[in-house]
N, C-alpha and C. Protein backbone atom coordinates (compact mmCIF):
# COMPACT_ATOMS: atom_id res chain seq x y z
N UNK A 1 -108.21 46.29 -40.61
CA UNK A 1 -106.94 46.73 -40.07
C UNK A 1 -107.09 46.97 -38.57
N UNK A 2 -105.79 46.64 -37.94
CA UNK A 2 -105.82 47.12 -36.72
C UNK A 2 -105.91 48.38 -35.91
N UNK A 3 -106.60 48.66 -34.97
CA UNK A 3 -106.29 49.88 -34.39
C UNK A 3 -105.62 50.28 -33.88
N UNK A 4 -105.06 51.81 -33.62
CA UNK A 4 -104.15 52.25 -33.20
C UNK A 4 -103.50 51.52 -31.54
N UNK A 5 -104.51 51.50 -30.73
CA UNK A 5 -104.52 51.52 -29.40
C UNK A 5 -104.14 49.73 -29.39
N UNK A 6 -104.63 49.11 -30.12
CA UNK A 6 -104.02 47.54 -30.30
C UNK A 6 -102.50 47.57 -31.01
N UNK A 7 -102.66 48.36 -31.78
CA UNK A 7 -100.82 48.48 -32.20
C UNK A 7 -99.59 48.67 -31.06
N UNK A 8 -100.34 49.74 -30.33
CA UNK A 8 -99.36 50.49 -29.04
C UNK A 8 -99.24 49.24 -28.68
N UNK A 9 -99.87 48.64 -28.04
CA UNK A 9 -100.48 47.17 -26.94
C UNK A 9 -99.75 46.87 -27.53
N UNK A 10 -99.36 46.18 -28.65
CA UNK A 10 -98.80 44.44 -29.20
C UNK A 10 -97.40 45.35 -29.19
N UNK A 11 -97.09 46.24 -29.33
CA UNK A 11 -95.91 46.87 -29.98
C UNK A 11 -95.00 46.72 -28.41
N UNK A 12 -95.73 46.89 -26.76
CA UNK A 12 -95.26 47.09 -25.50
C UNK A 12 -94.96 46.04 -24.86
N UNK A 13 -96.11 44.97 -25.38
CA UNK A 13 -95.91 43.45 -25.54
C UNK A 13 -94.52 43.03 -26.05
N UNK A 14 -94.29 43.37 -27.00
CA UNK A 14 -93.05 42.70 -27.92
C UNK A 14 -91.94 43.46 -27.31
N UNK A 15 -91.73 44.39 -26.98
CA UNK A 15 -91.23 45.35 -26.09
C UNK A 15 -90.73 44.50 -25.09
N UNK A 16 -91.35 44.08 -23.88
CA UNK A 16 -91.96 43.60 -22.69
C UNK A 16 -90.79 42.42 -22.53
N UNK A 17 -91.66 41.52 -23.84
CA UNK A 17 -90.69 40.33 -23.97
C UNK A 17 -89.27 40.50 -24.43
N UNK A 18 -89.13 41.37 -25.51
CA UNK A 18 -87.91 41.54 -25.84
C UNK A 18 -86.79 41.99 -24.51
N UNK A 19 -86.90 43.05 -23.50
CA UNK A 19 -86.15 43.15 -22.49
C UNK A 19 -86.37 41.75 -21.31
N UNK A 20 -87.21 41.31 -21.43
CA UNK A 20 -87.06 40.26 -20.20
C UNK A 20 -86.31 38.51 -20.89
N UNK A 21 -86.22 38.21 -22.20
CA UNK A 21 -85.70 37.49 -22.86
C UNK A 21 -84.17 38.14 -22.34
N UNK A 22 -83.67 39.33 -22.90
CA UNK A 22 -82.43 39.36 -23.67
C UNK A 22 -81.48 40.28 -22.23
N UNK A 23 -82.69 40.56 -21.30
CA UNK A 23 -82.22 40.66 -20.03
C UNK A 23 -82.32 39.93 -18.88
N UNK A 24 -82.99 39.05 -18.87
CA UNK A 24 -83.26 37.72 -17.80
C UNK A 24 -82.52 36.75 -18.26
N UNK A 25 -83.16 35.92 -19.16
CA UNK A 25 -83.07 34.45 -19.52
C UNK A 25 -81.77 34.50 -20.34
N UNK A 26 -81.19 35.48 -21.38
CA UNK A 26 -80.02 34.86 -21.93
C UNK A 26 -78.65 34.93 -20.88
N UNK A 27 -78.79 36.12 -20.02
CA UNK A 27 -77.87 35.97 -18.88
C UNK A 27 -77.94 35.10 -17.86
N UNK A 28 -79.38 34.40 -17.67
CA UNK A 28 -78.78 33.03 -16.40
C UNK A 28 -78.70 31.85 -17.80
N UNK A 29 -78.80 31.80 -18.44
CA UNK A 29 -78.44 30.92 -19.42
C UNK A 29 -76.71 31.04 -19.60
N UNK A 30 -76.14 32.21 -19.95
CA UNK A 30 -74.79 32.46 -19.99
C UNK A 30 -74.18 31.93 -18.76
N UNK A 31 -74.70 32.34 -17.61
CA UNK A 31 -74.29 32.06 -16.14
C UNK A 31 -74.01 30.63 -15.74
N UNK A 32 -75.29 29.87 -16.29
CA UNK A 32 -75.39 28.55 -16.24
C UNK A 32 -74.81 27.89 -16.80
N UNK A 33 -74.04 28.10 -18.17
CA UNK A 33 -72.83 27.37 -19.01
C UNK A 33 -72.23 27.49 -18.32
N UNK A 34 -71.85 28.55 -17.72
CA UNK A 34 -70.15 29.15 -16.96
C UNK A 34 -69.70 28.02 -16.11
N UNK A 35 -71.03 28.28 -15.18
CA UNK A 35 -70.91 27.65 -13.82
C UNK A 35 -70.62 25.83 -14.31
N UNK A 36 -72.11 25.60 -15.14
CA UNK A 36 -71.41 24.46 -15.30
C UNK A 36 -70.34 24.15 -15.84
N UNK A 37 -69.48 24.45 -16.70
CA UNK A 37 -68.03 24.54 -17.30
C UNK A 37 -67.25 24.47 -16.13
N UNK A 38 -67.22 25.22 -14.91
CA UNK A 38 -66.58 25.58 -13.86
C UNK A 38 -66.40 24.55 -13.24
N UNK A 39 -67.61 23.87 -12.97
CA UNK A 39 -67.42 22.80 -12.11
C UNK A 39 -67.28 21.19 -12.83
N UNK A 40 -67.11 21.18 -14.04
CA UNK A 40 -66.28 20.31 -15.19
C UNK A 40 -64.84 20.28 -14.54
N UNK A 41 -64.33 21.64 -14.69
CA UNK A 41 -62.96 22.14 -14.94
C UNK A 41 -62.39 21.69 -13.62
N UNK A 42 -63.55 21.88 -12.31
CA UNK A 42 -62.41 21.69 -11.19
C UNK A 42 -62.49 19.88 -10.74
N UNK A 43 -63.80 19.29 -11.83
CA UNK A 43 -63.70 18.11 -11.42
C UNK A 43 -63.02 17.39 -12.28
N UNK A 44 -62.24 17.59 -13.35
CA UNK A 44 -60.92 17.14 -13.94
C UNK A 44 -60.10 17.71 -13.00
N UNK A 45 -59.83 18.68 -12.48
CA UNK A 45 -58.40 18.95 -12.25
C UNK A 45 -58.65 17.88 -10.77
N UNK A 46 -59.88 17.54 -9.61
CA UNK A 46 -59.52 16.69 -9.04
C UNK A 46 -59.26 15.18 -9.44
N UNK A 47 -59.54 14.94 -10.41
CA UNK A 47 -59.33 13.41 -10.66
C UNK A 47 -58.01 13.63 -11.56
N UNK A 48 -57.07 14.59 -11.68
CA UNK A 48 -55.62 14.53 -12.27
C UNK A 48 -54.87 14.43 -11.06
N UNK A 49 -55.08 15.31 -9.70
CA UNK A 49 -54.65 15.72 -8.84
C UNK A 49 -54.55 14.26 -7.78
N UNK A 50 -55.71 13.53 -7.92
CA UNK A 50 -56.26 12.10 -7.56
C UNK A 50 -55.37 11.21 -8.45
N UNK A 51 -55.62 10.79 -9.17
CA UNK A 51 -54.29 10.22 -10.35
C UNK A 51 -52.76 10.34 -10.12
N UNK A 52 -52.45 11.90 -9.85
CA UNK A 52 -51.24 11.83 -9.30
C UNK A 52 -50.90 11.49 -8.03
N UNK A 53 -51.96 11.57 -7.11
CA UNK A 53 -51.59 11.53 -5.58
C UNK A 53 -51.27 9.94 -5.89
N UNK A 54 -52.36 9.08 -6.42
CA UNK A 54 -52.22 7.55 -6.70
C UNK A 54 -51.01 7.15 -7.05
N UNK A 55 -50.90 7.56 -8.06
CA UNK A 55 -49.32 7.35 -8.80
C UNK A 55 -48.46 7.55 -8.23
N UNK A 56 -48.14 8.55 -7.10
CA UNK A 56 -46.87 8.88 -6.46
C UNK A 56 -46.78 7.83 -4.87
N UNK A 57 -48.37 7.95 -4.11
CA UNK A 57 -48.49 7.06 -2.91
C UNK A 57 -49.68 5.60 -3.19
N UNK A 58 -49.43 5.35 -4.12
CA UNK A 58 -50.34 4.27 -4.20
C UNK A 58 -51.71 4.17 -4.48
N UNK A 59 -52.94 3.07 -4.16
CA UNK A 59 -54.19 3.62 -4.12
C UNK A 59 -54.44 3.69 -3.16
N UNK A 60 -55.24 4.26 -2.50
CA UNK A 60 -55.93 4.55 -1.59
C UNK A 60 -57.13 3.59 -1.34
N UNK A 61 -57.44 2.84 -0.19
CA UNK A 61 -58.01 1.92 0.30
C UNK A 61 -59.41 2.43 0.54
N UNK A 62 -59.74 3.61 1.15
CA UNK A 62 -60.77 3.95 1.51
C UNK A 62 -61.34 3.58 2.82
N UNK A 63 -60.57 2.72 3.74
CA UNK A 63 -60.80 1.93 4.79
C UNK A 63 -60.02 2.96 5.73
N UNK A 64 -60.57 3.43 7.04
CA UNK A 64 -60.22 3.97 8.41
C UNK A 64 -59.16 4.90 7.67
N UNK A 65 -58.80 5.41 6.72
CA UNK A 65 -58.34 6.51 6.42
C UNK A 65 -56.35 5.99 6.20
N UNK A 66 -56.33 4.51 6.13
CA UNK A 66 -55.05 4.28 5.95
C UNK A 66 -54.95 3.68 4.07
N UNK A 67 -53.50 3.55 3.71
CA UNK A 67 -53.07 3.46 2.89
C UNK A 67 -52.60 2.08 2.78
N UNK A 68 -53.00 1.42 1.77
CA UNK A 68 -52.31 -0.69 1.59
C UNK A 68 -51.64 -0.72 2.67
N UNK A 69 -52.05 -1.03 3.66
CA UNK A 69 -50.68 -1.77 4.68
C UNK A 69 -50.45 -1.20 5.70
N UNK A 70 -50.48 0.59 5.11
CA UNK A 70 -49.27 1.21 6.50
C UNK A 70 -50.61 1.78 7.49
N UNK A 71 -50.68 1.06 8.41
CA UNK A 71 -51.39 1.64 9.68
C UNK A 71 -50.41 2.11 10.88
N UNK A 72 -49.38 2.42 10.20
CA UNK A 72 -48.53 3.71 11.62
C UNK A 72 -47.76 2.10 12.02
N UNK A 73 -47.42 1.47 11.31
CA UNK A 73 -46.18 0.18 11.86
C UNK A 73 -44.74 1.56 11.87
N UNK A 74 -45.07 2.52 12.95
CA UNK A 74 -43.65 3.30 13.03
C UNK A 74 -43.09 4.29 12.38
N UNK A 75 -44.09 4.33 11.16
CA UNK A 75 -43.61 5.71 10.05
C UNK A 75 -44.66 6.57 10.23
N UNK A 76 -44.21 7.64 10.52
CA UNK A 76 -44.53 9.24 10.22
C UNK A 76 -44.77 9.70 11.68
N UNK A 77 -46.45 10.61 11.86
CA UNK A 77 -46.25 11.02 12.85
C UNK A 77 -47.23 10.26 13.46
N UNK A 78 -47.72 9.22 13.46
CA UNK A 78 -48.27 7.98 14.10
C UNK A 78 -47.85 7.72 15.32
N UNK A 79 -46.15 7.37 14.73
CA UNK A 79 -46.00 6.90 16.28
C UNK A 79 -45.19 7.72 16.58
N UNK A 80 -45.47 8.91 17.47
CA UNK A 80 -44.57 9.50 18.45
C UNK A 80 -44.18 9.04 19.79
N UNK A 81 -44.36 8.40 19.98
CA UNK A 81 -43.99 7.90 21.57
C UNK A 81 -42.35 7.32 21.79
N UNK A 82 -42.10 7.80 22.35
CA UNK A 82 -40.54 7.76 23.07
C UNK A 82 -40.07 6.83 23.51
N UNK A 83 -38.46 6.64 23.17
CA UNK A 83 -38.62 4.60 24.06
C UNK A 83 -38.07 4.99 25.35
N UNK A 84 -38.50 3.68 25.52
CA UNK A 84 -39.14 3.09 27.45
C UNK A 84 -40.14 3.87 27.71
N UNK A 85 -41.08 5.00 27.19
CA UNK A 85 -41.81 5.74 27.82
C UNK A 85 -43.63 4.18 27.21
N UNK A 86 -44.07 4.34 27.92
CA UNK A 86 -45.83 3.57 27.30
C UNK A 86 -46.66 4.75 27.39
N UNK A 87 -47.39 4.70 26.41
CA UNK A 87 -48.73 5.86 26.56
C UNK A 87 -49.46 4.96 26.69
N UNK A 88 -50.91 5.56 27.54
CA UNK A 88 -52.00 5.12 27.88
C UNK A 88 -53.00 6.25 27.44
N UNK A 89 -53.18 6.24 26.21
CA UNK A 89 -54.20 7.19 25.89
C UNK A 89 -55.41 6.52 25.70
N UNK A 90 -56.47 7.12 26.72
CA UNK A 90 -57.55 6.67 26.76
C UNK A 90 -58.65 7.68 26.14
N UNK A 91 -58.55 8.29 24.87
CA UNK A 91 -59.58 8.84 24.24
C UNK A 91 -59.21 10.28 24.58
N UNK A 92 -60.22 10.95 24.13
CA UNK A 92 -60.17 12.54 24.45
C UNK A 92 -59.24 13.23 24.11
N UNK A 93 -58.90 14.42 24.44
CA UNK A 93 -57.81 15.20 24.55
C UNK A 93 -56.92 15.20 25.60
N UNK A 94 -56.63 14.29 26.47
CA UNK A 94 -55.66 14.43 27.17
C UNK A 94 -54.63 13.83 27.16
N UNK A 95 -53.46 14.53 27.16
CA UNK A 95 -51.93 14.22 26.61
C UNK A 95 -51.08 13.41 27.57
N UNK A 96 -50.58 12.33 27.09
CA UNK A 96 -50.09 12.16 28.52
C UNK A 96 -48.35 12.41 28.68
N UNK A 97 -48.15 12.95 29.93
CA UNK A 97 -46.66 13.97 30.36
C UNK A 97 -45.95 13.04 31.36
N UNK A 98 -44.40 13.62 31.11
CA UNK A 98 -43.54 13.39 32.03
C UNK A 98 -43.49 14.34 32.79
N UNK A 99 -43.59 14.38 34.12
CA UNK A 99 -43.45 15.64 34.93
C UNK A 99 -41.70 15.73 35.21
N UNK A 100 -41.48 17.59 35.31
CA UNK A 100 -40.29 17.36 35.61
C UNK A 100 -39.63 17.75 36.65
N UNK A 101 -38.75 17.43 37.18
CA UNK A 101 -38.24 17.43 38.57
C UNK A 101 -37.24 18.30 38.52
């Protein structure tokens, strides 16, 4: 039979493991479903959200950030420029103005 002082031991042991199992590992285990579930959930809701954007404006080309066709031939806020006025925008941030008199 075993001795006392080996009983304590195996008994602090089982102890030991029992709080670091059922306090470590089953909670990042819980955590880790979550999260992954989480990021399931928001990557359906982008490919519904994607689906609808498609469905309502078409597909999306993936090319210079335009849509089948429309590269600013005049719709939206593409082309702002004013008639008889020409812009000469040469890069950067600078706007070009009518001064006024």
């Amino acid at each position: 039979m075993n001795s006392l002082p080996e009983i304590f031991f195996f008994a602090i042991v089982i102890y030991i493991l029992y709080r670091f199992v059922f306090n470590f590992v089953v909670p990042i285990a819980r955590t880790t479903r979550q999260v992954k579930q989480q990021f399931r959930n928001m990557h359906e809701m982008h490919q519904q959200q994607q689906e609808h954007f498609q469905d309502a404006y078409g597909p999306y080309t993936g090319q210079s950030g335009s849509f089948n066709g429309q590269t600013g031939g005049g719709q939206g806020p593409a082309s702002t420029t004013r008639p008889g006025h020409t812009s000469t925008h040469k890069g950067g941030e600078y706007i070009d103005f009518e001064e006024i008199k």
